[in-house]
C-alpha atoms as a PDB file:
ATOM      1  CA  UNK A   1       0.000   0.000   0.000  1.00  0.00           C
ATOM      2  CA  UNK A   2       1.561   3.131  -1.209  1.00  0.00           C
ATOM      3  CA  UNK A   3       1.046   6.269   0.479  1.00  0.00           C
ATOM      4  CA  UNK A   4       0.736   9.881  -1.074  1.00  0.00           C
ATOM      5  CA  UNK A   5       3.445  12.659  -0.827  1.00  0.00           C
ATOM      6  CA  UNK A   6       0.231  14.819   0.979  1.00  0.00           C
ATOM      7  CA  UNK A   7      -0.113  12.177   3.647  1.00  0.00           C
ATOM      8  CA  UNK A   8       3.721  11.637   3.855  1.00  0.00           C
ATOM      9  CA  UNK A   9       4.411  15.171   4.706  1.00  0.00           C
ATOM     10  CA  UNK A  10       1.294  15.462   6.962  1.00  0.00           C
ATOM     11  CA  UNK A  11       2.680  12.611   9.422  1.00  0.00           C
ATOM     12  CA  UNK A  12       6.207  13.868   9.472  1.00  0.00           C
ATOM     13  CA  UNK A  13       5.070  17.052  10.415  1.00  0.00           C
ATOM     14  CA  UNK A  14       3.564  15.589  13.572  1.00  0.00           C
ATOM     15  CA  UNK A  15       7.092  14.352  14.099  1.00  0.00           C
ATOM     16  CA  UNK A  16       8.348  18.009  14.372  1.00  0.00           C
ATOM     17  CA  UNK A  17       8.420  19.794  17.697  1.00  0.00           C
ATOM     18  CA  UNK A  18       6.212  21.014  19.300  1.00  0.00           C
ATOM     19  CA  UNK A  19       3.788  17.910  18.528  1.00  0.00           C
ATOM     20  CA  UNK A  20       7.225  15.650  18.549  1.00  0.00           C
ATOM     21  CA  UNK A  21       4.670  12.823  18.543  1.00  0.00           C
ATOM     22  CA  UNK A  22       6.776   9.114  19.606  1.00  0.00           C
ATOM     23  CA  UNK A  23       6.598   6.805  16.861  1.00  0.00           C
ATOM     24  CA  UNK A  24       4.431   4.565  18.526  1.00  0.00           C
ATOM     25  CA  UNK A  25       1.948   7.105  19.447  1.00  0.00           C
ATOM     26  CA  UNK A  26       1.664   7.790  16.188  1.00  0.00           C
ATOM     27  CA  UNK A  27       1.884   4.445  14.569  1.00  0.00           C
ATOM     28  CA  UNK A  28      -1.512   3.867  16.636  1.00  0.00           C
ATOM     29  CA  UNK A  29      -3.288   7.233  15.534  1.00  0.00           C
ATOM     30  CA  UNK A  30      -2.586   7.119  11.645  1.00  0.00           C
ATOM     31  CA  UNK A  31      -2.726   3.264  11.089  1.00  0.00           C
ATOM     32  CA  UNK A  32       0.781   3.192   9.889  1.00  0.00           C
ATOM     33  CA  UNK A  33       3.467   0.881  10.924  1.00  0.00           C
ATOM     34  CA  UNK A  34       5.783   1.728  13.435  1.00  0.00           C
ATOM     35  CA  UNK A  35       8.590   0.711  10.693  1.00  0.00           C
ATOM     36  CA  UNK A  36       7.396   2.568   7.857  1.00  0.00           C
ATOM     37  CA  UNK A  37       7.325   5.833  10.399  1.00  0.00           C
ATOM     38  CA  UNK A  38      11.001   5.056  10.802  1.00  0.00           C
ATOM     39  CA  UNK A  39      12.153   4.535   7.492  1.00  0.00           C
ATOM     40  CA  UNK A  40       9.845   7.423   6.914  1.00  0.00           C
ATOM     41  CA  UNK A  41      11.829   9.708   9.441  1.00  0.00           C
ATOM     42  CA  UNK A  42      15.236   8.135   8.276  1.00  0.00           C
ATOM     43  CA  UNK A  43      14.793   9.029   4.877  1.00  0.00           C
ATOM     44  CA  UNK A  44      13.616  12.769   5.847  1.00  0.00           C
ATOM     45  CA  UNK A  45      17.071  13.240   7.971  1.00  0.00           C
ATOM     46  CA  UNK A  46      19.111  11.802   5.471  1.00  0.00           C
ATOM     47  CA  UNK A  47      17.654  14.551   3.034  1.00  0.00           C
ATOM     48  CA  UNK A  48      18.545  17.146   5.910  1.00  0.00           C
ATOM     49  CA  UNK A  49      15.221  17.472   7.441  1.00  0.00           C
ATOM     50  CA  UNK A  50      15.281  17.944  11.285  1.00  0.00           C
ATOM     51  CA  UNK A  51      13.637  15.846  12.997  1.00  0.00           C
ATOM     52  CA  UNK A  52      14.377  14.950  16.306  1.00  0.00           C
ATOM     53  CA  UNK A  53      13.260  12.156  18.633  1.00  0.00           C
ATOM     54  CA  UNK A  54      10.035  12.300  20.382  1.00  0.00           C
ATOM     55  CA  UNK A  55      11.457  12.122  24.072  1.00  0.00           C
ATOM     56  CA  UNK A  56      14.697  14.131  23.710  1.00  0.00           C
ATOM     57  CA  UNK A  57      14.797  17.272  25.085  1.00  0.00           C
ATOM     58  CA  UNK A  58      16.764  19.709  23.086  1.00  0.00           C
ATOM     59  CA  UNK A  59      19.983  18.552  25.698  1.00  0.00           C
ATOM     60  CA  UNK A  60      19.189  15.299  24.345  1.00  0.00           C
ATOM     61  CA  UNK A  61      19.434  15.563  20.492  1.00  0.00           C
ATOM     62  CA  UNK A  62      21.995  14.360  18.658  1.00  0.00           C
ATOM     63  CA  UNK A  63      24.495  15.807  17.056  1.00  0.00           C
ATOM     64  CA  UNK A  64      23.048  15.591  13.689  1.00  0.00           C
ATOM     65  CA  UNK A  65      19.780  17.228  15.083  1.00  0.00           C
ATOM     66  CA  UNK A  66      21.517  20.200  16.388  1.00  0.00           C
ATOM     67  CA  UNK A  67      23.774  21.067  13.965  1.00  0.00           C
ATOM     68  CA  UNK A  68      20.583  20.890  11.247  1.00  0.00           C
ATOM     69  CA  UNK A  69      19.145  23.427  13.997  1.00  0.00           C
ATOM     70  CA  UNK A  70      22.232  25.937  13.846  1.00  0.00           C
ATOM     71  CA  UNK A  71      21.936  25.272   9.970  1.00  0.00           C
ATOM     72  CA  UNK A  72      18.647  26.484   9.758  1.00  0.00           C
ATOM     73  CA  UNK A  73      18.973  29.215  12.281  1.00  0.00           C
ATOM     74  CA  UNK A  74      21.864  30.566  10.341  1.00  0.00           C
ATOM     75  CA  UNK A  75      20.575  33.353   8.494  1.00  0.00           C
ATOM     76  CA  UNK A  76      17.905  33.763  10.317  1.00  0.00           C
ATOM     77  CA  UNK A  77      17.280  38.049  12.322  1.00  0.00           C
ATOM     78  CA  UNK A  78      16.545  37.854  15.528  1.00  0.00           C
ATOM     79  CA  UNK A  79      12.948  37.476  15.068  1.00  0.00           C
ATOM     80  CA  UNK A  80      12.747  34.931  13.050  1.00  0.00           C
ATOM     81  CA  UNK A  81      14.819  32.755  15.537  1.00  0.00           C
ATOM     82  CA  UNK A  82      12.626  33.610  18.257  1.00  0.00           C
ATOM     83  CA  UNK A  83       9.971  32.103  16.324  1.00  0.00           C
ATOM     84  CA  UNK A  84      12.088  28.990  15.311  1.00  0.00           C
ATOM     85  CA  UNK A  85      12.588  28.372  18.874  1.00  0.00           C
ATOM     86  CA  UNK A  86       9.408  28.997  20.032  1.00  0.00           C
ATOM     87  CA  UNK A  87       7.980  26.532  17.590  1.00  0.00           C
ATOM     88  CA  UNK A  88      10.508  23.717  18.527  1.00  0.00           C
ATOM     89  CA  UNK A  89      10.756  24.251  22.074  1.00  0.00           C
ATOM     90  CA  UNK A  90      14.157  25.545  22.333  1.00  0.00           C
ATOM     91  CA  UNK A  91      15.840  28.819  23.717  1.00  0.00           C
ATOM     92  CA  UNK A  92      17.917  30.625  21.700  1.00  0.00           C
ATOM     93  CA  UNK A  93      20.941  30.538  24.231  1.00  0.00           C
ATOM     94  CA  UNK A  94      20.721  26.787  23.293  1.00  0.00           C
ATOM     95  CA  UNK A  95      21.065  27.347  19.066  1.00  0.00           C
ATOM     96  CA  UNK A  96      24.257  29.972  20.082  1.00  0.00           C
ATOM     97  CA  UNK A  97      25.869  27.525  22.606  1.00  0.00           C
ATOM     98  CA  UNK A  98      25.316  24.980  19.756  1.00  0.00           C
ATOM     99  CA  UNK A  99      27.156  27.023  16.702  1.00  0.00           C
ATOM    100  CA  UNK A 100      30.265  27.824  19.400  1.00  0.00           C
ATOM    101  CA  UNK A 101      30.287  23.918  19.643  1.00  0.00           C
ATOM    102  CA  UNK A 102      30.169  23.897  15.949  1.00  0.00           C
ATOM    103  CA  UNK A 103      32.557  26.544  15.465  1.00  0.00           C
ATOM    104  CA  UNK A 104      35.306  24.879  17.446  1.00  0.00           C
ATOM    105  CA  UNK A 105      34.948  21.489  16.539  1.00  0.00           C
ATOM    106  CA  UNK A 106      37.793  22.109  13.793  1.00  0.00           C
ATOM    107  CA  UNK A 107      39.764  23.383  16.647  1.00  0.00           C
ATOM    108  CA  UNK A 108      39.066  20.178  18.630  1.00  0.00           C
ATOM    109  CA  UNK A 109      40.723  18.323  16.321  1.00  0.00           C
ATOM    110  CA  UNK A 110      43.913  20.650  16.371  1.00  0.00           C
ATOM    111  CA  UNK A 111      43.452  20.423  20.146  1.00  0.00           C
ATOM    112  CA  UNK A 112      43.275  16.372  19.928  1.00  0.00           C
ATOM    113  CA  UNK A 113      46.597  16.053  17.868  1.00  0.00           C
ATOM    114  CA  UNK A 114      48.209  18.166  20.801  1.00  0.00           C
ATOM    115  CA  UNK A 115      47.496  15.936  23.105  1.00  0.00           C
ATOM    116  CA  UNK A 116      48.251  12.883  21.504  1.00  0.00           C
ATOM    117  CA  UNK A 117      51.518  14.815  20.895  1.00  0.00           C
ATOM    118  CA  UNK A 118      51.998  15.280  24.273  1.00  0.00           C
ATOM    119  CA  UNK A 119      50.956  11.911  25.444  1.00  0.00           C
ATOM    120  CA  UNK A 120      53.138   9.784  22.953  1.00  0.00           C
ATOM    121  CA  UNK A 121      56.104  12.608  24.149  1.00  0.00           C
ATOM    122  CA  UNK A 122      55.239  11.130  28.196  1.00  0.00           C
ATOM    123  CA  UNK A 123      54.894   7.850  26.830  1.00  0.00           C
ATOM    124  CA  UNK A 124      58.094   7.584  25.354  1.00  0.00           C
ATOM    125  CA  UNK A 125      59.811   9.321  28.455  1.00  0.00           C
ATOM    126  CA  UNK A 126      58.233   6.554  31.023  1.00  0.00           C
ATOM    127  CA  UNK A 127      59.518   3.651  28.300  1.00  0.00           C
ATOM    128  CA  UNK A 128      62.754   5.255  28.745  1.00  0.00           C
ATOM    129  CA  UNK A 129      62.991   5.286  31.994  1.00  0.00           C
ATOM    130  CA  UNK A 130      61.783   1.684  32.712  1.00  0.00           C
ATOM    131  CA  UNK A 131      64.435   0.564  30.658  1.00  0.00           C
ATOM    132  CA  UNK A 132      66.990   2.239  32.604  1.00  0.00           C
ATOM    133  CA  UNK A 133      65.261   0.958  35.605  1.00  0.00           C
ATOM    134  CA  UNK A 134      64.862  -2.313  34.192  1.00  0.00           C
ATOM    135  CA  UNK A 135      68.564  -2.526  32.793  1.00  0.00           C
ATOM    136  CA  UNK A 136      70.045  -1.644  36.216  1.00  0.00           C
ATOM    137  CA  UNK A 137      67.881  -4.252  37.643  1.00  0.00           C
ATOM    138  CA  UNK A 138      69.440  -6.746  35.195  1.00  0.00           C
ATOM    139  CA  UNK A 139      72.644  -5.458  35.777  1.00  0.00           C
ATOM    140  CA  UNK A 140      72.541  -6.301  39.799  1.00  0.00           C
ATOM    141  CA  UNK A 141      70.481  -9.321  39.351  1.00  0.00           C
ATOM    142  CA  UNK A 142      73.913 -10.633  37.565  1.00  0.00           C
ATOM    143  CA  UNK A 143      76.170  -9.590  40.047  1.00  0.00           C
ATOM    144  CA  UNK A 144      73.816 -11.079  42.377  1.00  0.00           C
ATOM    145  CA  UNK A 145      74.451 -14.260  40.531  1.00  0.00           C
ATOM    146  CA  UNK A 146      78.371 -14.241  40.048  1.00  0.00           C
ATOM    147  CA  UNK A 147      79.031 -13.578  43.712  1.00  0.00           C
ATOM    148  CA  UNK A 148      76.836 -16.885  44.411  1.00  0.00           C
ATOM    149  CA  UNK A 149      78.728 -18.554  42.036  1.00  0.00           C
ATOM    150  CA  UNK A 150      82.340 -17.447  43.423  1.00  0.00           C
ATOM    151  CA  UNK A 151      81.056 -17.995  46.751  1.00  0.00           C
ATOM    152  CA  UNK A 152      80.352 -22.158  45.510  1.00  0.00           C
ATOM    153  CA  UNK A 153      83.520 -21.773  44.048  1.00  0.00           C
ATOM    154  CA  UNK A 154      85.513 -20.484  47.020  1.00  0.00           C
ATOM    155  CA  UNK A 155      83.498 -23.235  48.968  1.00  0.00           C
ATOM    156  CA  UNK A 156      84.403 -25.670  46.713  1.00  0.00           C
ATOM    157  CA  UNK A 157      88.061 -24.876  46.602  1.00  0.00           C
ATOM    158  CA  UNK A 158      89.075 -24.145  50.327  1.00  0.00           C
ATOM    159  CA  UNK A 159      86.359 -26.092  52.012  1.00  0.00           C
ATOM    160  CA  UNK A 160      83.659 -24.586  54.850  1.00  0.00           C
ATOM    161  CA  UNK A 161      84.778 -23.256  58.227  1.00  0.00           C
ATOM    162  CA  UNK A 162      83.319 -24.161  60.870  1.00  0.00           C
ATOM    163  CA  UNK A 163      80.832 -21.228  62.423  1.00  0.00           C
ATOM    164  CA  UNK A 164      80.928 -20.075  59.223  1.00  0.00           C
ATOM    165  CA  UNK A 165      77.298 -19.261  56.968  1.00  0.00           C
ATOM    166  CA  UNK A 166      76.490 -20.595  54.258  1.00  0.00           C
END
């Protein structure tokens, strides 16, 4: 059963905020399939709709959902973006706090590569200095061993005194 472009649009709409109907909900009221609704809303973010999930609060959409939102919001005055926000229950603090993310995510990476810098540098450092550690360990491990064995050898040679230790 094939459904018409009209219909299409009018049930993804009541996936928009502020209706932000869950799938379910809505599965039940239009006599749709709860699959369908999600291949429905898959499709529609894959063309660059926003839509996000029924239950997330705008802390709780994903990335994909709020940059869509900055996207939209870009060129938008000040008026306009209070009705954007109004309509999908957000604040506009939240769409400005969202571009800074947006606008710094190329310096995360930048920020990222630092750090990894830094961390290999540290790494390196402590590798270096467990070898040392580990090399003088070695080194009086095999003393250790040669004064045994000249000991045995002494023994061996000139006998045990009495009252001596072994």
């Amino acid at each position: 059963m094939g459904y018409s472009p009209e219909r299409k649009a009018a049930v993804l709409t009541k996936m928009l905020p502020p209706n932000n109907m869950p799938l379910g909900q809505l599965s039940r009221e239009e006599g749709i399939s709860y699959a369908t609704l999600a291949k429905w809303r898959t499709d529609a973010r894959a063309k660059g709709r926003f839509l996000p999930d029924a239950h997330a609060t705008p802390e709780g959409w994903n990335s994909r959902d709020k940059l869509a939102a900055v996207i939209e919001t870009a060129s938008m005055n000040e008026h306009d973006l209070g009705e954007y926000c109004r309509q999908r229950g957000l604040y506009a603090e939240q769409i400005k706090v969202w571009r800074e993310a947006c606008e710094r995510a190329n310096d995360w990476d930048e920020a990222a590569t630092h750090r990894i810098a830094r961390e290999t540098r540290d790494d390196k450092k402590r590798i270096k200095d467990l070898e040392r550690e580990l090399a003088r360990k070695e080194k009086a491990l095999a003393e250790a061993a040669a004064l045994m064995i000249l000991r045995k050898k002494v023994d061996a040679i000139w006998g045990r005194r009495d009252g001596e230790d072994a």
